[in-house]
PDB file of N, CA and C in Angstrom:
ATOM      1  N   UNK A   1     -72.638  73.255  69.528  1.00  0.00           N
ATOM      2  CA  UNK A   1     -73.787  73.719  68.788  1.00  0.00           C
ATOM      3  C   UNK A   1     -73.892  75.230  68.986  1.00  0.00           C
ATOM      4  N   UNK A   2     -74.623  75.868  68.156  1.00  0.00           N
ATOM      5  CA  UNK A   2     -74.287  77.220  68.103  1.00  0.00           C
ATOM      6  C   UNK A   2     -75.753  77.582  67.585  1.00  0.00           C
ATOM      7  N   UNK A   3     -76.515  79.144  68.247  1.00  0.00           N
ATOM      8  CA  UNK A   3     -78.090  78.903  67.937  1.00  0.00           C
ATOM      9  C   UNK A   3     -77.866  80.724  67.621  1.00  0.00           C
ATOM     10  N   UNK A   4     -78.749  80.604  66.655  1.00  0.00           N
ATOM     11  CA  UNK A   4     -78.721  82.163  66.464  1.00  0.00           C
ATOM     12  C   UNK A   4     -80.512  82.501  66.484  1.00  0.00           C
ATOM     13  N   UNK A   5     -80.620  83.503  67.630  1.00  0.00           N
ATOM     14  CA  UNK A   5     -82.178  83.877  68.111  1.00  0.00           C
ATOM     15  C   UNK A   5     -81.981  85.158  67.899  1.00  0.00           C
ATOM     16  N   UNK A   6     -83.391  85.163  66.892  1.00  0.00           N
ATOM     17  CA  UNK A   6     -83.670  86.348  65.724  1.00  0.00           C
ATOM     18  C   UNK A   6     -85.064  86.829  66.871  1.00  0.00           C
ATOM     19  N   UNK A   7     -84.995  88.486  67.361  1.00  0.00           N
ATOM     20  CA  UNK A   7     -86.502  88.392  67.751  1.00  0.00           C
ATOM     21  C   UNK A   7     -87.171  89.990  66.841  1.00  0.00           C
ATOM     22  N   UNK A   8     -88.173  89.675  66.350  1.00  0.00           N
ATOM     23  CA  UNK A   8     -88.926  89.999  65.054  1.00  0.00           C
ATOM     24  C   UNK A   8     -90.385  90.474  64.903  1.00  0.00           C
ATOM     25  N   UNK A   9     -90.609  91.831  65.403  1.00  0.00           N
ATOM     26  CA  UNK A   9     -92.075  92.005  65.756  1.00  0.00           C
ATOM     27  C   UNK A   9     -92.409  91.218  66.824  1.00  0.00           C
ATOM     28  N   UNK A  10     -93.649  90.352  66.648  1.00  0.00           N
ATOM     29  CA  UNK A  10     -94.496  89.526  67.553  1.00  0.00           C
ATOM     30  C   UNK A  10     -93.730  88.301  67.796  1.00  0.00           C
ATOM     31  N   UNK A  11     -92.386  87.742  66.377  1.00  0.00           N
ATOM     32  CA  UNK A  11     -92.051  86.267  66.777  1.00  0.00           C
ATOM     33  C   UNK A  11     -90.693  86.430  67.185  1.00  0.00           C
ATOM     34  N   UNK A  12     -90.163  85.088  67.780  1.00  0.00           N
ATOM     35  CA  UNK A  12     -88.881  84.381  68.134  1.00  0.00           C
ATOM     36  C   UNK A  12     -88.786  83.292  66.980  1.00  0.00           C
ATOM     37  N   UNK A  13     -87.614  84.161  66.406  1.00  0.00           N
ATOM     38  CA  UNK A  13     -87.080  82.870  65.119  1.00  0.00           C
ATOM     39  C   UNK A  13     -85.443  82.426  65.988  1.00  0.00           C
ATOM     40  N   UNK A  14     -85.669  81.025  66.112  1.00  0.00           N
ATOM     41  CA  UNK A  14     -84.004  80.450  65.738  1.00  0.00           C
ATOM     42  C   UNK A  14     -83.854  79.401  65.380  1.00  0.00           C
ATOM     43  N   UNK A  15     -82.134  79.636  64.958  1.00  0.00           N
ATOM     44  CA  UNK A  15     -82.103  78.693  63.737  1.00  0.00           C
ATOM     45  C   UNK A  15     -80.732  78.005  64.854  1.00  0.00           C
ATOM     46  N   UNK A  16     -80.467  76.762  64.736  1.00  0.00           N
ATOM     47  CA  UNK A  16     -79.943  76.010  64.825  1.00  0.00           C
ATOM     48  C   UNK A  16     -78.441  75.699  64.074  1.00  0.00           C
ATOM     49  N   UNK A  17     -77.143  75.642  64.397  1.00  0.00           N
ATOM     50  CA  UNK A  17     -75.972  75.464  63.740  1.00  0.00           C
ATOM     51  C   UNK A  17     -74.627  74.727  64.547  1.00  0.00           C
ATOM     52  N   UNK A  18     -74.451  73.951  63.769  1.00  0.00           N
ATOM     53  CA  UNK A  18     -72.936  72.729  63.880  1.00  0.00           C
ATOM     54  C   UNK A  18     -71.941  73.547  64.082  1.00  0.00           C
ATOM     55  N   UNK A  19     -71.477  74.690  63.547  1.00  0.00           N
ATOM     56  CA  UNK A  19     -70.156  74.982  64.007  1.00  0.00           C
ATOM     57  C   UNK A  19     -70.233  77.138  63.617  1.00  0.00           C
ATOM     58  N   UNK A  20     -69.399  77.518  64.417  1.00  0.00           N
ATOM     59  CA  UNK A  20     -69.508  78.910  64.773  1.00  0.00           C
ATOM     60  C   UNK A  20     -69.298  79.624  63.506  1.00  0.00           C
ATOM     61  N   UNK A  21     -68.886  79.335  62.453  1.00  0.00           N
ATOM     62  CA  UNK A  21     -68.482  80.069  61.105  1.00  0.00           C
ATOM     63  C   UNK A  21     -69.997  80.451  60.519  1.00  0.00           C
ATOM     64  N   UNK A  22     -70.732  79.024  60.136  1.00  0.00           N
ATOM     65  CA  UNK A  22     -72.260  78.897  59.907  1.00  0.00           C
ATOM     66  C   UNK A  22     -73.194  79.683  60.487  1.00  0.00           C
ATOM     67  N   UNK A  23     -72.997  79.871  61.505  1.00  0.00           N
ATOM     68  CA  UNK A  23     -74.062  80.820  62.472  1.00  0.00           C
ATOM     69  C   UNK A  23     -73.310  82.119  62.440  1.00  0.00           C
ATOM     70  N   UNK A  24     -72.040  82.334  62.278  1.00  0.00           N
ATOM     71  CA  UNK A  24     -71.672  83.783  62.500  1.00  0.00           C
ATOM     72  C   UNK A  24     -72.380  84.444  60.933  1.00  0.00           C
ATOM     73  N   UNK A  25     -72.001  83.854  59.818  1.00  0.00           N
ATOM     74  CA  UNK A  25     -72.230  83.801  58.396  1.00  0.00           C
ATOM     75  C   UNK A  25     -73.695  84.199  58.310  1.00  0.00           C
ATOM     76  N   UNK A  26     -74.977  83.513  59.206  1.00  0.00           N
ATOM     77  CA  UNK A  26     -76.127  83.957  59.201  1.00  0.00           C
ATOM     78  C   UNK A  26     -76.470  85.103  60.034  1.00  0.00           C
ATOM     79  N   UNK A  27     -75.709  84.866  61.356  1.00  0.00           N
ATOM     80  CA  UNK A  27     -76.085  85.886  62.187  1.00  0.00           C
ATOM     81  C   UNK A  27     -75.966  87.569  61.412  1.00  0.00           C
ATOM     82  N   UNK A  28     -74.751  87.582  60.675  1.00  0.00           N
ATOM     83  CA  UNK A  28     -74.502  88.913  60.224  1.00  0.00           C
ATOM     84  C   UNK A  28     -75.340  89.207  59.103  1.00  0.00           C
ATOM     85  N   UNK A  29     -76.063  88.116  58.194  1.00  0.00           N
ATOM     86  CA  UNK A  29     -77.026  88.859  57.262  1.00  0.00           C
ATOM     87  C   UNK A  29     -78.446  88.916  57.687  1.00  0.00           C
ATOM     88  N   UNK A  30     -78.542  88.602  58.779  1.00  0.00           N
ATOM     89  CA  UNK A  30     -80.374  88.179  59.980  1.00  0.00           C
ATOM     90  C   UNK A  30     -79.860  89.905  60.286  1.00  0.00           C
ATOM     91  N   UNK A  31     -81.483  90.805  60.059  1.00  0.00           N
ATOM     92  CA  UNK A  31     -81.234  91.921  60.853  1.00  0.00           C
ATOM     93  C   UNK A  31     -82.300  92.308  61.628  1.00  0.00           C
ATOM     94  N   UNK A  32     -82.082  93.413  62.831  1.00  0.00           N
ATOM     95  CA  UNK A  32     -83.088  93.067  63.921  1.00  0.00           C
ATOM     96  C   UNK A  32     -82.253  92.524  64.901  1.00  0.00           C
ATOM     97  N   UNK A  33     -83.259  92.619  66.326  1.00  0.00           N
ATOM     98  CA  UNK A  33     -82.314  92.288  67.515  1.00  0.00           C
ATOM     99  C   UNK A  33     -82.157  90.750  67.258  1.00  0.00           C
ATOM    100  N   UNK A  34     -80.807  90.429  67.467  1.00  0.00           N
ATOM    101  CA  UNK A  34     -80.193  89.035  67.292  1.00  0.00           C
ATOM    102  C   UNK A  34     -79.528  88.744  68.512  1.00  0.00           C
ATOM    103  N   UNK A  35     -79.042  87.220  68.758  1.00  0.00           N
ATOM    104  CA  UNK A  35     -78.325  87.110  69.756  1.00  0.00           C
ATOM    105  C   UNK A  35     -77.631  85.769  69.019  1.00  0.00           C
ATOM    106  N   UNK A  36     -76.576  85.550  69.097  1.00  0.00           N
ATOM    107  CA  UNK A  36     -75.268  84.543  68.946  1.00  0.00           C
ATOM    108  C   UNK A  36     -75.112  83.781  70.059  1.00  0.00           C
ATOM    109  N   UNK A  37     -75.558  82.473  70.009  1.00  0.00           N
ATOM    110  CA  UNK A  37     -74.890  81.893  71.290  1.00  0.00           C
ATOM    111  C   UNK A  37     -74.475  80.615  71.085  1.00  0.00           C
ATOM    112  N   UNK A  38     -73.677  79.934  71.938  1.00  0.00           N
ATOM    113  CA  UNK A  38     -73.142  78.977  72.018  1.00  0.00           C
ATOM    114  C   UNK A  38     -73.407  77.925  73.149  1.00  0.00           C
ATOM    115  N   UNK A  39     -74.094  76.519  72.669  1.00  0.00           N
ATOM    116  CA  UNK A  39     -74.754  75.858  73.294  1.00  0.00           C
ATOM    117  C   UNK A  39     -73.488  74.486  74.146  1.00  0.00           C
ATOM    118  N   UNK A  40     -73.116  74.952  74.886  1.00  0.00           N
ATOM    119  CA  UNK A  40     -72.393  73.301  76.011  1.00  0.00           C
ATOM    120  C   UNK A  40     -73.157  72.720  76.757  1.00  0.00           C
ATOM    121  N   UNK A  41     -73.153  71.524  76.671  1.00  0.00           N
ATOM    122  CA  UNK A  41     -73.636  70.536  77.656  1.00  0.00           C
ATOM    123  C   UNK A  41     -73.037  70.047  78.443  1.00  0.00           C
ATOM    124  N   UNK A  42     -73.034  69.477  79.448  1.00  0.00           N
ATOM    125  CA  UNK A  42     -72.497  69.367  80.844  1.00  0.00           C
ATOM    126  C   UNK A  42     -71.854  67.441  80.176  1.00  0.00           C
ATOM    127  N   UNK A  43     -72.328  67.286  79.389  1.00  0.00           N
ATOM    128  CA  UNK A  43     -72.020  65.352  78.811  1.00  0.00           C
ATOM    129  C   UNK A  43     -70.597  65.495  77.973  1.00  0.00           C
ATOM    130  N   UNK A  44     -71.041  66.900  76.974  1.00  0.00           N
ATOM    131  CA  UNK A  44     -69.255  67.093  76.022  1.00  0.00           C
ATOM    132  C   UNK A  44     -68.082  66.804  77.288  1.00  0.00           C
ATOM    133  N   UNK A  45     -68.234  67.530  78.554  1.00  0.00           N
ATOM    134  CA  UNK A  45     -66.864  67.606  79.348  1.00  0.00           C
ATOM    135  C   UNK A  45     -66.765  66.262  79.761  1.00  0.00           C
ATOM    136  N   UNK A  46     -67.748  65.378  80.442  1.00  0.00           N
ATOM    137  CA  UNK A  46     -67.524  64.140  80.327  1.00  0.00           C
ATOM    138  C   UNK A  46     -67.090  63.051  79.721  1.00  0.00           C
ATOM    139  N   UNK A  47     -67.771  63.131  78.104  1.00  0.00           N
ATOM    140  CA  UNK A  47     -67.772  62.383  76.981  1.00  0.00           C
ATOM    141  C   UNK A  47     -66.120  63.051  76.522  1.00  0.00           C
ATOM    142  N   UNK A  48     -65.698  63.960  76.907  1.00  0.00           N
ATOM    143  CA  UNK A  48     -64.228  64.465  76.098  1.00  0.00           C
ATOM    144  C   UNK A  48     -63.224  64.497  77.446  1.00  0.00           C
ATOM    145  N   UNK A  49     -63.282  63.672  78.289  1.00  0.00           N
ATOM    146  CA  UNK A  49     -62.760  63.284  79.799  1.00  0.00           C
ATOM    147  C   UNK A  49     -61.990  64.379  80.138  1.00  0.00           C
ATOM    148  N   UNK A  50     -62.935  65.709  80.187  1.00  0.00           N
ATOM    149  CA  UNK A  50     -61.603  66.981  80.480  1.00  0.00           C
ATOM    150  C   UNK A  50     -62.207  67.339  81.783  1.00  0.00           C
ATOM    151  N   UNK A  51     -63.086  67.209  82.710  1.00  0.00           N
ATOM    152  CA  UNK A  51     -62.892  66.684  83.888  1.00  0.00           C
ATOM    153  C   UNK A  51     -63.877  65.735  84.767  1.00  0.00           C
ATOM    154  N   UNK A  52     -63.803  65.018  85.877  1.00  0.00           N
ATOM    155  CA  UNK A  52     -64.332  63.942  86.250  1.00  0.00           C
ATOM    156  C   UNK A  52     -65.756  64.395  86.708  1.00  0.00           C
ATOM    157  N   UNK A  53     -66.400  62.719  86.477  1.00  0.00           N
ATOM    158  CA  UNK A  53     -68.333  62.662  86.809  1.00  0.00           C
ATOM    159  C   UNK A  53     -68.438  64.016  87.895  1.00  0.00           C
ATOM    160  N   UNK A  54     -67.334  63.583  89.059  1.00  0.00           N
ATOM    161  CA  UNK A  54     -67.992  64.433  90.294  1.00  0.00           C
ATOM    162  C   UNK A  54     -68.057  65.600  90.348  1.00  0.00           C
ATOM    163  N   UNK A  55     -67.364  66.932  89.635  1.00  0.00           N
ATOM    164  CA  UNK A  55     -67.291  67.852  88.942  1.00  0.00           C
ATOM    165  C   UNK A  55     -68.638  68.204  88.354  1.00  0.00           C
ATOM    166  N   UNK A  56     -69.541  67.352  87.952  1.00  0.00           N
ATOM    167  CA  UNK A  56     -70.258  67.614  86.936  1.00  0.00           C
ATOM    168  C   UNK A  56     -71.731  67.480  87.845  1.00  0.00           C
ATOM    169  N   UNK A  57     -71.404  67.433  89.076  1.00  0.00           N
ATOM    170  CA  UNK A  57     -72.692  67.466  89.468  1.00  0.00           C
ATOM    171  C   UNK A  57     -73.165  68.691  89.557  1.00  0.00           C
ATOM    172  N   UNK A  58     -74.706  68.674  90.333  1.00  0.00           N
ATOM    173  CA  UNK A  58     -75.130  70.270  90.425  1.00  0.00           C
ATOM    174  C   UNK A  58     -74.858  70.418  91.990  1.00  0.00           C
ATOM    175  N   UNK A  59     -75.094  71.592  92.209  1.00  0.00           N
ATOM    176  CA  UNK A  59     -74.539  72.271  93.963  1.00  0.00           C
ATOM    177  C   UNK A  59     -76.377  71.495  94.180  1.00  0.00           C
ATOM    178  N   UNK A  60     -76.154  71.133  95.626  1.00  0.00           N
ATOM    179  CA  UNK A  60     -77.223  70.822  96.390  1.00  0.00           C
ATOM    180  C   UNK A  60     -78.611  71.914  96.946  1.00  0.00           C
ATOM    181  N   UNK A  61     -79.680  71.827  96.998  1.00  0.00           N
ATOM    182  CA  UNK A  61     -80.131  73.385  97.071  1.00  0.00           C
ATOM    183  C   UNK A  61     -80.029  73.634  98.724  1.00  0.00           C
TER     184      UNK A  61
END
């Protein structure tokens, strides 16, 4: 997932996007401070077995 955060006077606009072409495509006609980012979840590396549960924990505090 891919999120493009527009910030605009007083607001925070973002918009939400499926794949990096879509959001690059908006990001470049959105003007004003912008930011491009790219959203991973800790479940894709699991759910796509590229590496194991125990890996995926968090450090202990």
């Amino acid at each position: 997932m891919w999120v493009v955060t527009l910030y605009a006077h007083d607001r925070i606009k973002m918009y939400e996007f499926d794949n990096k072409e879509e959001a690059q495509k908006q990001f470049d006609n959105l003007t004003g401070c912008k930011i491009l980012s790219e959203v991973i979840y800790f479940t894709d590396f699991e759910d796509a077995d590229v590496m194991p549960k125990r890996e995926l924990a968090f450090a202990p505090n």
